[in-house]
Protein backbone atom coordinates (compact mmCIF):
# COMPACT_ATOMS: atom_id res chain seq x y z
CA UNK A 1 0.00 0.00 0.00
CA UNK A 2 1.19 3.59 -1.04
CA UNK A 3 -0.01 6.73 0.75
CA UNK A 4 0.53 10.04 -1.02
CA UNK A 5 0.71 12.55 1.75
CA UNK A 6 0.83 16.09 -0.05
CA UNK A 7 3.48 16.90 2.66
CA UNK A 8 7.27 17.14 2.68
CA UNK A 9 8.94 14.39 4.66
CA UNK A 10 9.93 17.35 7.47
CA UNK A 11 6.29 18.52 7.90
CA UNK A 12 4.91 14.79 7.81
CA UNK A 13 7.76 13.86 10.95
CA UNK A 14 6.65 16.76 12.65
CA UNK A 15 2.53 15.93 11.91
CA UNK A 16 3.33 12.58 13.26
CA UNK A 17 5.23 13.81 16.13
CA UNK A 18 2.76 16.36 16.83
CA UNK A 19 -0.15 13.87 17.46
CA UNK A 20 1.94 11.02 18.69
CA UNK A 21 1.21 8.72 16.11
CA UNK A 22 2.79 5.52 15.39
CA UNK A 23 3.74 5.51 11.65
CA UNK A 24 2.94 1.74 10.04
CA UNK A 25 5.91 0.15 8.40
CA UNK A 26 4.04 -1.62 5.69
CA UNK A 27 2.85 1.93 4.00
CA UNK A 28 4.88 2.91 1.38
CA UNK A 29 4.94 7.09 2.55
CA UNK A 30 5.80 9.56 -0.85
CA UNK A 31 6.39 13.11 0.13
CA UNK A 32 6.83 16.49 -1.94
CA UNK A 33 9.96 17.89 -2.73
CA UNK A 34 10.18 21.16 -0.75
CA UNK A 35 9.94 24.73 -1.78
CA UNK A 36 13.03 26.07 -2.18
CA UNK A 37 11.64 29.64 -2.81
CA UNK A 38 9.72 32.21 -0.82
CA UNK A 39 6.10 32.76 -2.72
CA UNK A 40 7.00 36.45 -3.42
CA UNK A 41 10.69 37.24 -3.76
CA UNK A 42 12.05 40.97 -1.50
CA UNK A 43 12.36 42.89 -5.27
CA UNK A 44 8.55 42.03 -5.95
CA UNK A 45 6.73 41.93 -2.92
CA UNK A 46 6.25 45.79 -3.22
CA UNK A 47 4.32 45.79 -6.30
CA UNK A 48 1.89 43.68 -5.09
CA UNK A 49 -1.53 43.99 -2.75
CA UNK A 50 -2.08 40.10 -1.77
CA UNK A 51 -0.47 37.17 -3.33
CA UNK A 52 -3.06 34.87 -4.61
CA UNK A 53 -1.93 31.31 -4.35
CA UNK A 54 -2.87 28.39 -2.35
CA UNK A 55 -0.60 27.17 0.67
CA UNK A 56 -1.75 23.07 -0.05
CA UNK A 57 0.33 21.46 -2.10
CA UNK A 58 -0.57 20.89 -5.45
CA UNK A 59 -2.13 17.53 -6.37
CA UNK A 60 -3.51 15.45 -9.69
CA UNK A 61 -4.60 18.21 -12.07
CA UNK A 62 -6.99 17.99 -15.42
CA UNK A 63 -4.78 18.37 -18.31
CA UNK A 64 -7.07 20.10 -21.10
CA UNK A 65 -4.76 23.07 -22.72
CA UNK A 66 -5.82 26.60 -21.52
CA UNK A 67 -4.87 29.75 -22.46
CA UNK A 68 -5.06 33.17 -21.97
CA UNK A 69 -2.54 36.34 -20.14
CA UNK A 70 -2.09 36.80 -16.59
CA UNK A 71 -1.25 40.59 -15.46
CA UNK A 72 -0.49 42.56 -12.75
CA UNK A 73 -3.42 46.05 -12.50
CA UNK A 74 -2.85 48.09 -9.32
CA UNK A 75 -1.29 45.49 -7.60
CA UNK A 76 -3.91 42.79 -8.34
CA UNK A 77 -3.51 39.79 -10.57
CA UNK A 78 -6.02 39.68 -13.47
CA UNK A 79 -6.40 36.69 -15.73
CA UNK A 80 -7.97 37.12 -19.40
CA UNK A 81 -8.80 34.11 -21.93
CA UNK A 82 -7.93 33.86 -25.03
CA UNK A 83 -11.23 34.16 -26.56
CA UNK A 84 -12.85 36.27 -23.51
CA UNK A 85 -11.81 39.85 -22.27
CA UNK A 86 -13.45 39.90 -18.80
CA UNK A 87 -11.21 40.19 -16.31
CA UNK A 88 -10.92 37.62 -13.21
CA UNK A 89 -9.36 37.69 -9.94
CA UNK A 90 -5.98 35.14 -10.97
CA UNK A 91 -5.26 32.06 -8.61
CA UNK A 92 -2.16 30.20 -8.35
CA UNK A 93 -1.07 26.68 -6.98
CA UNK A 94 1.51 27.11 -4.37
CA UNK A 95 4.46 26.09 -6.48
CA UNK A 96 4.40 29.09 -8.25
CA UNK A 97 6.02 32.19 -6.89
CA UNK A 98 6.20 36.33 -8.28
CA UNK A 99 9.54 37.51 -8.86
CA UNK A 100 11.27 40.18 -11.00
CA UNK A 101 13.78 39.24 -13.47
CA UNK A 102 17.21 40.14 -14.28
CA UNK A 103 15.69 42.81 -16.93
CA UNK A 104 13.39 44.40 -14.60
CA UNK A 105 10.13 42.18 -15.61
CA UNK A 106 7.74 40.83 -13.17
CA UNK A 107 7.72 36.89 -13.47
CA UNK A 108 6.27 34.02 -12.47
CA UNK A 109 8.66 31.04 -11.06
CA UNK A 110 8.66 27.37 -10.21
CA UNK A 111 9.32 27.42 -6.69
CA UNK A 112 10.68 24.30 -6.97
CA UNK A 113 13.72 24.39 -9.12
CA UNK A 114 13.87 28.39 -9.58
CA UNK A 115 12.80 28.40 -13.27
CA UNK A 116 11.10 31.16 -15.05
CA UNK A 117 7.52 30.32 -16.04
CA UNK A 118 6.48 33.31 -17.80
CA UNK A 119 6.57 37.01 -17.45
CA UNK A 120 3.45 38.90 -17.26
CA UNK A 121 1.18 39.93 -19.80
CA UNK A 122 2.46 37.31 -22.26
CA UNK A 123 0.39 34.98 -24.29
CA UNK A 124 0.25 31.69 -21.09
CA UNK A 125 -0.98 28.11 -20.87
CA UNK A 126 -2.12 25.76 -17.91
CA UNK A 127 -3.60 22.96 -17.57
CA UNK A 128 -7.38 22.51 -16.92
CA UNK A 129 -9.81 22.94 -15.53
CA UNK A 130 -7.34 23.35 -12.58
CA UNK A 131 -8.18 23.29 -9.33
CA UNK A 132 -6.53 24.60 -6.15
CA UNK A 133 -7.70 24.66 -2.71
CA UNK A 134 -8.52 28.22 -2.17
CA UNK A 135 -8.70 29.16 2.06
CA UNK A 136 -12.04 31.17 2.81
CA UNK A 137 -9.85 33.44 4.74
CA UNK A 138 -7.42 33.94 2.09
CA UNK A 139 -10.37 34.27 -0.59
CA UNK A 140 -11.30 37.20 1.37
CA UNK A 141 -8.56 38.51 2.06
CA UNK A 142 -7.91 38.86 -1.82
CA UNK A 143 -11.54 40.60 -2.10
CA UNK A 144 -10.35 42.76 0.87
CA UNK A 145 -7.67 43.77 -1.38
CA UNK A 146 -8.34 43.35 -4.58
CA UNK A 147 -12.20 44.00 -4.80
CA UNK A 148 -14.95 41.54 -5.96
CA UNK A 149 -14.98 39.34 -8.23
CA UNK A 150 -14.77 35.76 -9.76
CA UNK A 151 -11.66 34.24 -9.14
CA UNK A 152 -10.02 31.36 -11.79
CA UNK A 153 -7.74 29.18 -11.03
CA UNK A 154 -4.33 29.27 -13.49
CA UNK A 155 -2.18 26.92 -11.61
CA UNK A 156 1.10 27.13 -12.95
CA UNK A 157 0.75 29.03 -16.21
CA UNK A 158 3.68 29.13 -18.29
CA UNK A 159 4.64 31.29 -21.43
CA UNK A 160 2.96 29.77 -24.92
CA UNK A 161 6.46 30.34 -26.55
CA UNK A 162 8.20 27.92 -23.91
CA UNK A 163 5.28 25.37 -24.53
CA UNK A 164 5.23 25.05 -28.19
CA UNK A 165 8.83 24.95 -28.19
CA UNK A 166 8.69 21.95 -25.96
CA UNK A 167 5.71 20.81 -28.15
CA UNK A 168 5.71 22.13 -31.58
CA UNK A 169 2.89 20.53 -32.82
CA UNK A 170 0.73 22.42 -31.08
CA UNK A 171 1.64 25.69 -32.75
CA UNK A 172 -1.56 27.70 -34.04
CA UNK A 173 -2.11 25.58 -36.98
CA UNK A 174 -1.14 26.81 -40.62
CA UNK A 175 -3.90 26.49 -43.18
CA UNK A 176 -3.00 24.40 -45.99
CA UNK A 177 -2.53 25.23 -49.78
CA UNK A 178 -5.38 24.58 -51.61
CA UNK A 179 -5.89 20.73 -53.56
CA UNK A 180 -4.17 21.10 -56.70
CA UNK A 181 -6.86 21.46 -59.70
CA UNK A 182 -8.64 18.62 -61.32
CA UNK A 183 -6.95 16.96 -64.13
CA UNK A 184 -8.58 17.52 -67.36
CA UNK A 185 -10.25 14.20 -68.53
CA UNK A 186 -8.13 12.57 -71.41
């Protein structure tokens, strides 16, 4: 039997500890790696009225491609589809942090290894429909701050360029030349 715990080893031990539980030997225990960086890094944490992201750790998500540009208006994050130009309250999944980068753009970043994801305002997909668990106190804490509003989840959106270069069949697809004209009958 495997177990899944959505915990890194260090909070599980301290969980376990905390209750005085006996751990079972026969479970197999998996644990998440830990975040190695803070969910808003000192250069952007000034920009910024509330970071919107969930403090669970990120479990099995939907993988349906969607799309659309996540930016940053009066200190809020906004989300817009592709297709769609109302603007929603943006959600992230707690592996994603807000950063600036070394030219002075605001980024997101896997929290994980460090990498850029995207910058803001670029052409983004995710995964969906995601989901994220979304604290009532930290949902209105981002109304508090941000004003009303729907909120959508975008996960861990990364730039469109990075994914169709890791997937280049799933560039916008290129209409092809028309059929060649009948052959006249012999």
């Amino acid at each position: 039997m495997a177990i899944n715990t959505g915990f890194t080893k260090d909070e599980f031990d301290s969980w376990v500890r905390q209750n005085g539980w006996d751990v079972p030997g026969h479970i197999r225990w998996s644990f998440v790696p830990t975040l190695n960086l803070s969910p808003v890094s000192d250069a952007a944490k000034d920009a910024i009225r509330f970071w919107p992201a969930s403090t669970a750790r990120t479990g099995a998500q939907h993988q349906a491609l969607l799309a659309g540009r996540v930016y940053l208006r009066d200190g809020c994050f906004f989300v817009s589809g592709r297709r769609e130009a109302v603007d929603k309250l943006a959600w992230f999944h707690a592996e994603v942090g807000f950063d600036v980068d070394d030219e002075g753009y605001f980024v997101l970043r896997d929290r994980l290894g460090g990498q850029i994801l995207t910058r803001l305002g670029e052409d983004m997909n995710w995964g969906g429909p995601p989901s994220a668990v979304i604290d009532p106190k930290a949902e209105q804490a981002l109304h508090e701050a941000c004003g009303p509003g729907d909120i959508t989840v975008v996960g861990s959106p990364e730039a469109r360029e990075r994914f169709v270069t890791q997937y280049p069949h799933m560039r916008e697809p290129r209409i092809p030349p028309p059929p060649p004209p009948p052959s006249p009958a012999s």
